[in-house]
Protein backbone atom coordinates (compact mmCIF):
# COMPACT_ATOMS: atom_id res chain seq x y z
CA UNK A 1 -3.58 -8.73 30.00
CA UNK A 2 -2.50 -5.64 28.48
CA UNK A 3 -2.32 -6.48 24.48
CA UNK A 4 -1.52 -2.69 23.66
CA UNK A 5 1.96 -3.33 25.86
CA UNK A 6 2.31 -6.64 23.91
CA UNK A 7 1.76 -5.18 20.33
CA UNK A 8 4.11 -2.27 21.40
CA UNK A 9 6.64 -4.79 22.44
CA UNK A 10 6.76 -6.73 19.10
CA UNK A 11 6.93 -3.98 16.29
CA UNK A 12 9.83 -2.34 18.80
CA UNK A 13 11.34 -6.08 18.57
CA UNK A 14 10.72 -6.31 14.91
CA UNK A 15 12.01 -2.37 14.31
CA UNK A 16 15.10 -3.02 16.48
CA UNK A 17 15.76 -6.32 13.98
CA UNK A 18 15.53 -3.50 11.25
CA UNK A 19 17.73 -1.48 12.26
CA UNK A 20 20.44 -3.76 13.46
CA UNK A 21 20.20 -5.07 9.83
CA UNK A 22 20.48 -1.56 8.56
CA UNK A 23 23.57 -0.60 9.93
CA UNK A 24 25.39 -3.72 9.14
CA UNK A 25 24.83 -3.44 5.87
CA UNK A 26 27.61 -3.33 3.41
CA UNK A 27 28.49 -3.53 0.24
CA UNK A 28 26.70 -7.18 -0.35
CA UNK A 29 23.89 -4.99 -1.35
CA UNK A 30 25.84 -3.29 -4.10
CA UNK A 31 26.92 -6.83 -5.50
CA UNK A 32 23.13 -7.92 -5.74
CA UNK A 33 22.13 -4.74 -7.55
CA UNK A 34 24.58 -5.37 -10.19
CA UNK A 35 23.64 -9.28 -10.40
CA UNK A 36 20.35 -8.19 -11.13
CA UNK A 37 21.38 -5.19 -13.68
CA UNK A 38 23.49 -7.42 -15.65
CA UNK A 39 20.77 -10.02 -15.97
CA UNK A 40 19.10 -10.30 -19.58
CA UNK A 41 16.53 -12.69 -18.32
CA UNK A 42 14.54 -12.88 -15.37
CA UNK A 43 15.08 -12.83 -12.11
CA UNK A 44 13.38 -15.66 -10.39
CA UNK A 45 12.19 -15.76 -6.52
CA UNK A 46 12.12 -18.93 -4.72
CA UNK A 47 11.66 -20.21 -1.23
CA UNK A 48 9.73 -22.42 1.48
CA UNK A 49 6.92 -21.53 3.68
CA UNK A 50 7.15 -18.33 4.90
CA UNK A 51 10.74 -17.60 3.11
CA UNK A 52 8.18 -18.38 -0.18
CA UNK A 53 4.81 -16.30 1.05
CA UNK A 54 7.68 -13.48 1.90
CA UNK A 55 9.31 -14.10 -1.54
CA UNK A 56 6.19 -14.05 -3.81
CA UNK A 57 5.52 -10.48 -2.41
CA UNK A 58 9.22 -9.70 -2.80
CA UNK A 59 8.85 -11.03 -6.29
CA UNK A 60 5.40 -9.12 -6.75
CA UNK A 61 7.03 -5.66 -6.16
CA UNK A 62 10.01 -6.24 -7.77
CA UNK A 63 8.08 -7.05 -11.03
CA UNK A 64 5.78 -4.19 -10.63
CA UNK A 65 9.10 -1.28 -10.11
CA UNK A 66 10.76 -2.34 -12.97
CA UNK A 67 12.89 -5.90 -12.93
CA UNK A 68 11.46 -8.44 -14.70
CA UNK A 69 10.53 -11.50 -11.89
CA UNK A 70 8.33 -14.33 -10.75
CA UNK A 71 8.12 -16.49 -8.03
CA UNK A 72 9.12 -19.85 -8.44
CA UNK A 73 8.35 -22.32 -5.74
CA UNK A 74 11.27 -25.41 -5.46
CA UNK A 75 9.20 -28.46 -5.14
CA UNK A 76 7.32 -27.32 -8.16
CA UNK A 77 11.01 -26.76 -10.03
CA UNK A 78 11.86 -30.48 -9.01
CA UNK A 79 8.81 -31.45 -10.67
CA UNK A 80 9.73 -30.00 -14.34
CA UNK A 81 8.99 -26.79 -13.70
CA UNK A 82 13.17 -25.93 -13.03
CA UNK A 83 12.82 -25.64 -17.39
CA UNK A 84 11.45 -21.74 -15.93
CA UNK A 85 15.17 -20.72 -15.16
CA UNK A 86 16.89 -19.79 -18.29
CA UNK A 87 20.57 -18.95 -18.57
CA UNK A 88 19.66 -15.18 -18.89
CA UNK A 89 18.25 -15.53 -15.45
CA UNK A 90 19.36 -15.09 -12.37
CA UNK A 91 17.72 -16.22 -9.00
CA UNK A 92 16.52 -14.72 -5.68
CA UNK A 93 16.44 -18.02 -2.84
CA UNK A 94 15.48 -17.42 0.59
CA UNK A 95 15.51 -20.08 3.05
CA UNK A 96 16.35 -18.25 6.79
CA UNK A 97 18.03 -21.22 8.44
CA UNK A 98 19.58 -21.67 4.86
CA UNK A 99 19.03 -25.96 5.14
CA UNK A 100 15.41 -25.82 3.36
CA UNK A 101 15.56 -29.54 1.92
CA UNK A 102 13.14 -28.51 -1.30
CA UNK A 103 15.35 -25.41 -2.04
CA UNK A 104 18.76 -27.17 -1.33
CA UNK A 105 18.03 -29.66 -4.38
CA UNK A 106 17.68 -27.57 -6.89
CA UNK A 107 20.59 -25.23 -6.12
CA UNK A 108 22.97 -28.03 -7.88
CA UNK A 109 20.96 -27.56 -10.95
CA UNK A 110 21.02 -24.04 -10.84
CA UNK A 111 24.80 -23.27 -10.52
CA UNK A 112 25.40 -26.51 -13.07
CA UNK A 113 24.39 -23.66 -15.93
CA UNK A 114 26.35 -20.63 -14.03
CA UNK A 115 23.33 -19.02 -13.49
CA UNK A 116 24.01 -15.96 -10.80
CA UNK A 117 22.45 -16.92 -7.47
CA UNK A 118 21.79 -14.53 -4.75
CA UNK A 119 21.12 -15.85 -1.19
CA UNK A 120 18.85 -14.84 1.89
CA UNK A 121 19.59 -16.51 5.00
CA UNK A 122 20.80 -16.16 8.64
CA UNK A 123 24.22 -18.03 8.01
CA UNK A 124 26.74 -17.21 5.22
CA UNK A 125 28.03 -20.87 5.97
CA UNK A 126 24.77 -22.52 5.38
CA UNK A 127 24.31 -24.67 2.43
CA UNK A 128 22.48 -21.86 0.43
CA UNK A 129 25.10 -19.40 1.94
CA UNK A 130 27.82 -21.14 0.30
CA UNK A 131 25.96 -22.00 -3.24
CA UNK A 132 25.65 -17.84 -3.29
CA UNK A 133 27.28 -15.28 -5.22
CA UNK A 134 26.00 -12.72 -3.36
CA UNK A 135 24.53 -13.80 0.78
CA UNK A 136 22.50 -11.04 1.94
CA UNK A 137 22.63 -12.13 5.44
CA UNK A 138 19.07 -11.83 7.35
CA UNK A 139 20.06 -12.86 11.27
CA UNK A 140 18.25 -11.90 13.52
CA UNK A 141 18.67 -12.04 17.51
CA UNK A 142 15.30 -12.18 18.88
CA UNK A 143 12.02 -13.22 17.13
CA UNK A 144 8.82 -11.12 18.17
CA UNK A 145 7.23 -14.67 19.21
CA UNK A 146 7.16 -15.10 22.93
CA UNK A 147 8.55 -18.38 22.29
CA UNK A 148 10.96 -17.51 19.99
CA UNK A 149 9.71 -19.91 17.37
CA UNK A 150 7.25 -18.87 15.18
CA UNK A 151 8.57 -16.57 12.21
CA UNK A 152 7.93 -13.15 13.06
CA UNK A 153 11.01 -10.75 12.99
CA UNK A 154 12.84 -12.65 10.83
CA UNK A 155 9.99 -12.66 7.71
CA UNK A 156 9.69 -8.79 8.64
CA UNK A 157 13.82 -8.70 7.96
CA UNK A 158 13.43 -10.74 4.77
CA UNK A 159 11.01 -8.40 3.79
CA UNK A 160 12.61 -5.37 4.20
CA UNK A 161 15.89 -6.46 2.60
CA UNK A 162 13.57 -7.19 -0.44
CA UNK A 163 12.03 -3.74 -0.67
CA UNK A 164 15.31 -2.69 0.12
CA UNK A 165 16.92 -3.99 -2.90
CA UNK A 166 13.42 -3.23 -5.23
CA UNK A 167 14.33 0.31 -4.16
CA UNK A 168 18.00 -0.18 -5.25
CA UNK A 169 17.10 -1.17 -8.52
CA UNK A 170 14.73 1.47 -8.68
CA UNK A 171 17.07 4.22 -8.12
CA UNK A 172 19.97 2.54 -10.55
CA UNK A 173 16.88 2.41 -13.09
CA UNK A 174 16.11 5.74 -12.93
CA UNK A 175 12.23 4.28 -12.51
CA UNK A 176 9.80 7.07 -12.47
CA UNK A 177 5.97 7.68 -11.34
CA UNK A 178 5.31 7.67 -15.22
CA UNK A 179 7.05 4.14 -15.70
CA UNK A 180 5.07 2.72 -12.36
CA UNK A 181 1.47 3.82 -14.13
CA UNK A 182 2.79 1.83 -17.12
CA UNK A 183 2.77 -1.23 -14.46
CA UNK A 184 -0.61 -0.39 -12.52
CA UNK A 185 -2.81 0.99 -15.52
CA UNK A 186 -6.00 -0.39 -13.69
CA UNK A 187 -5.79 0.55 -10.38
CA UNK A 188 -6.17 3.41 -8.16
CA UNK A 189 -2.26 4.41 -8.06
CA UNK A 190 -2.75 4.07 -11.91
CA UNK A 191 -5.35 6.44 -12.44
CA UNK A 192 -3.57 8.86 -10.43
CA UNK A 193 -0.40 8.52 -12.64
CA UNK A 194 -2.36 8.26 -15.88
CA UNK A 195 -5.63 10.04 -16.15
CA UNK A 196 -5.40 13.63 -17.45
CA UNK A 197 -7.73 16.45 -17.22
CA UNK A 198 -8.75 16.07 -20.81
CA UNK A 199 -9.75 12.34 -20.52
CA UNK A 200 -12.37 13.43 -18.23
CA UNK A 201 -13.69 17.33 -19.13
CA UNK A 202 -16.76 17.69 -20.71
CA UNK A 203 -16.57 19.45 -24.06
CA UNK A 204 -20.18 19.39 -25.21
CA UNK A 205 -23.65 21.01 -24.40
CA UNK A 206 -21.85 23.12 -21.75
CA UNK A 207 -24.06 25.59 -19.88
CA UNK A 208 -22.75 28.90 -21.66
CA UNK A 209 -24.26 32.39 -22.15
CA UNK A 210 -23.19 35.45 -23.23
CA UNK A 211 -21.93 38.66 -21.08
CA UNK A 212 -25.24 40.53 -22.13
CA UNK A 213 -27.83 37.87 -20.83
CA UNK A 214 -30.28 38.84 -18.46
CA UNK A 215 -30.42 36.49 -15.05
CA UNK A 216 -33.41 34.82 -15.66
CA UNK A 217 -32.74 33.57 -18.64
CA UNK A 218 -28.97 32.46 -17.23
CA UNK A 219 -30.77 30.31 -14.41
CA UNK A 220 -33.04 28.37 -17.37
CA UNK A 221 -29.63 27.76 -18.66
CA UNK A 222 -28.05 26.86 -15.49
CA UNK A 223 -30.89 24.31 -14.51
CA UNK A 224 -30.66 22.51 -18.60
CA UNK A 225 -27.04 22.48 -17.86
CA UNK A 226 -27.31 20.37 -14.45
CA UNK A 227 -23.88 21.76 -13.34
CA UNK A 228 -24.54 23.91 -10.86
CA UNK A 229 -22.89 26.51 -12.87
CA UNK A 230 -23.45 28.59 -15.87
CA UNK A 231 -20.06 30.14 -18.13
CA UNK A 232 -20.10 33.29 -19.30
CA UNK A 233 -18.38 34.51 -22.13
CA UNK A 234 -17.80 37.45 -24.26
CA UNK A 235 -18.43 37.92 -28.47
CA UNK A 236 -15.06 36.14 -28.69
CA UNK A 237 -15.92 33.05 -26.61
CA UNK A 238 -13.47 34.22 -23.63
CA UNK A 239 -14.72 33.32 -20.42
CA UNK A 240 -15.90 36.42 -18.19
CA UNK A 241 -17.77 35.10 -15.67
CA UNK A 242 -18.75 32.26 -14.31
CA UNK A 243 -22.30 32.55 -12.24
CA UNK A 244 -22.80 29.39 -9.88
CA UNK A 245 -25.85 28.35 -7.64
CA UNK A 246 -24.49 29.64 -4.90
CA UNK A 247 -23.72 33.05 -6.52
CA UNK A 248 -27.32 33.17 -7.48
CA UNK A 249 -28.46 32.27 -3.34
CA UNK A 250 -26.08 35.82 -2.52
CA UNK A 251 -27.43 37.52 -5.05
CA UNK A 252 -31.09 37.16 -3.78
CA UNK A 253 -29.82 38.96 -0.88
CA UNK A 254 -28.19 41.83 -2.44
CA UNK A 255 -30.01 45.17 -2.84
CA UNK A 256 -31.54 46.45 -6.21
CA UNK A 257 -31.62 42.24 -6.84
CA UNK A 258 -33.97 42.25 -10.30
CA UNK A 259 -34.12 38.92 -12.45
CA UNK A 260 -33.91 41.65 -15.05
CA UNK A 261 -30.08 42.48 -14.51
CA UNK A 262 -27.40 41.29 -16.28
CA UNK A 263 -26.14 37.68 -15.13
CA UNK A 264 -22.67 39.10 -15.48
CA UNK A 265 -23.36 41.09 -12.43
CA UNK A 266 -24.27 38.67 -9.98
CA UNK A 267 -21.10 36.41 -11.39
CA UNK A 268 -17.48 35.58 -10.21
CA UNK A 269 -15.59 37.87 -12.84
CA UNK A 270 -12.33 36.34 -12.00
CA UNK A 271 -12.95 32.49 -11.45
CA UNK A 272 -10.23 29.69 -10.98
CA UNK A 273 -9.56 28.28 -14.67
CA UNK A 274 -7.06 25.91 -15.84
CA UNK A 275 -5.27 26.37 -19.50
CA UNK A 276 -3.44 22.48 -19.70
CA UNK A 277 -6.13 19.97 -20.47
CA UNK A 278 -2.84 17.37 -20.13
CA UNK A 279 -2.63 18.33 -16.46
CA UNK A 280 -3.08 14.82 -14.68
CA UNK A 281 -6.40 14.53 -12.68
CA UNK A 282 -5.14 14.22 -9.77
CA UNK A 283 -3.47 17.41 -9.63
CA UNK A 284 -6.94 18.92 -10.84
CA UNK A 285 -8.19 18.22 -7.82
CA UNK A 286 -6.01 18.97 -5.61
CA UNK A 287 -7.02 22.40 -7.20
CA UNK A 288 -10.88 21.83 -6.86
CA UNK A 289 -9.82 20.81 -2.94
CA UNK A 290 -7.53 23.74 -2.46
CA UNK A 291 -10.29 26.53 -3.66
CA UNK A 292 -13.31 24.91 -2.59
CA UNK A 293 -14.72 24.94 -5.79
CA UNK A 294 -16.55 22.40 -7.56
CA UNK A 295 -16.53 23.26 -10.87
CA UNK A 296 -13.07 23.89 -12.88
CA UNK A 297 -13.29 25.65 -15.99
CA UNK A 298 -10.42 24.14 -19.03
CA UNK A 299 -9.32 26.96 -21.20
CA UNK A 300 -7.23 27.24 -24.04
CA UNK A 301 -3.96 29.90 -23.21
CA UNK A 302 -5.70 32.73 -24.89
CA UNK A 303 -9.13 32.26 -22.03
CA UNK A 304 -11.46 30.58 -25.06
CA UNK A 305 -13.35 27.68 -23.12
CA UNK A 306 -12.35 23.74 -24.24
CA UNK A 307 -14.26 22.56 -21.42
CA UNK A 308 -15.68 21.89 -17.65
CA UNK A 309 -14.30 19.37 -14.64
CA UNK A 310 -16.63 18.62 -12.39
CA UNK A 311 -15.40 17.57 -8.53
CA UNK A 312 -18.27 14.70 -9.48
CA UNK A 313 -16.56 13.32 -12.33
CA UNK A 314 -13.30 13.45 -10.78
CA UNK A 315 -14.86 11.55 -7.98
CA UNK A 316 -16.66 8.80 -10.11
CA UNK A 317 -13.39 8.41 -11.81
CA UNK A 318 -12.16 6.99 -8.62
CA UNK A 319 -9.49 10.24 -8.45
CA UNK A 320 -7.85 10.51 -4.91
């Protein structure tokens, strides 16, 4: 049995659902956008089964790129928890054959306080069809099931028409990286968005020598320092030099090598410094990765050093 042919088969079935969806669009999409803009509240997810595993991650991102929202599931709502939906809300239901007994009940109770409802299903003349203000239809002509039974293309669709409109909203919102950080302050994609080159430089006990000291005493310096490195500055703390292990491995091999000459010799005179300690971290070391470095030296504009990023504490930081 040849399962790559098979696995081929159903994302071209699924992408072919996608795209058929795509270019029937219209302006249904524009409609739901505005729903959701106008809304004060909340905007509350709910569905069955796989309509409600598809709608808790539709819920999930929209919450997450801006618009207020939780998922809601209906047999909970019948159950006291329909007290959830406010009159500032508005509400997301997704049922694909549009008959879902659970959802159906509550949709009485939800347009009996005019709150704006905005469908998902395969039929605009199902019963959550016509309960809508706004049917984002989600038909689909073949599921990627070999039976054509079990959910497959169709919670693929759903999903896609809910990034689609998350992205909407994100674009009418103006929603930047800075506002997504805000939302994801612990995570990876947070640290990335948030975590500046100052929150992780070190500012103290740097390795640091002046232009006029001789090698040997540099390398003591070097070695106390544990950076791999040793700065070199001038009488008014600007950096001249920086002198790294490596350096000190070429220099071994140069002629007229003495432990007596000045460190300053054997150093890069000209080595890759930053001057915006705000610059985010990531950026950094993109830096660090473009110059093969693993030491960046922090400077204030006029070259006096504020302080050292290591490609180890970028790395322990969890920076990508």
């Amino acid at each position: 049995m040849d399962f790559v042919k098979i696995a081929r088969e159903v994302l071209e079935i699924e992408a072919q659902e996608l795209l058929r969806c795509a270019e029937n669009l219209g302006s249904e999409i524009e409609e739901a956008v505005n729903i959701v803009m106008a809304t004060k509240g909340k905007l509350i997810v709910t569905g069955v089964g796989k309509s409600g595993l598809v709608g808790a991650k539709i819920a999930a991102t929209l919450a997450s790129t801006g618009t207020s929202s939780f998922f809601l599931h209906p047999t909970e709502a019948m159950h006291g928890d329909l007290g959830m939906i406010g009159k500032d809300d508005a509400v997301l239901a997704i049922s694909y054959s549009g008959e879902s007994e659970e959802l159906i009940k509550i949709l009485p109770h939800i347009k009996r306080f005019d709150i704006p409802l905005i469908g998902m299903a395969r039929d605009i003349n199902s019963s959550l069809g016509k309960y809508s203000d706004v049917f984002l239809s989600i038909n689909i002509e073949k599921e990627a099931c070999p039976l054509d039974t079990a959910p497959t293309s169709s919670t693929t669709l759903t999903l896609g028409v809910g990034d689609a409109l998350a992205v909407c909203l994100m674009k009418k919102r103006d929603f930047q990286k800075s506002d997504f950080a805000s939302f994801h302050p612990g995570g990876s994609l947070g640290k990335q968005l948030f975590i500046k080159v100052s929150d992780l430089m070190r500012t103290k006990s740097l390795p640091t020598v002046s232009e006029d000291t001789k090698l040997k005493d540099a390398i003591v310096t070097m070695s106390e320092g544990r950076l791999g490195n040793v700065l070199i500055t001038n009488k008014n703390s600007e950096l001249v030099g920086l002198l790294s292990d490596g350096d000190l491995r070429r220099a071994l091999l140069s002629e007229g090598f003495s432990m007596e000459n000045r460190a300053l010799e054997y150093a890069c005179k000209n080595p890759k410094v930053l001057d915006n300690a705000n610059l985010l971290a990531s950026d950094a070391l993109k830096i660090v990765e473009e110059h093969k470095i693993q030491l960046l030296v922090v400077t204030n504009k006029n070259g006096h050093v504020n302080g050292v990023l290591h490609i180890h504490d970028l790395v322990e930081a969890g920076i990508k």
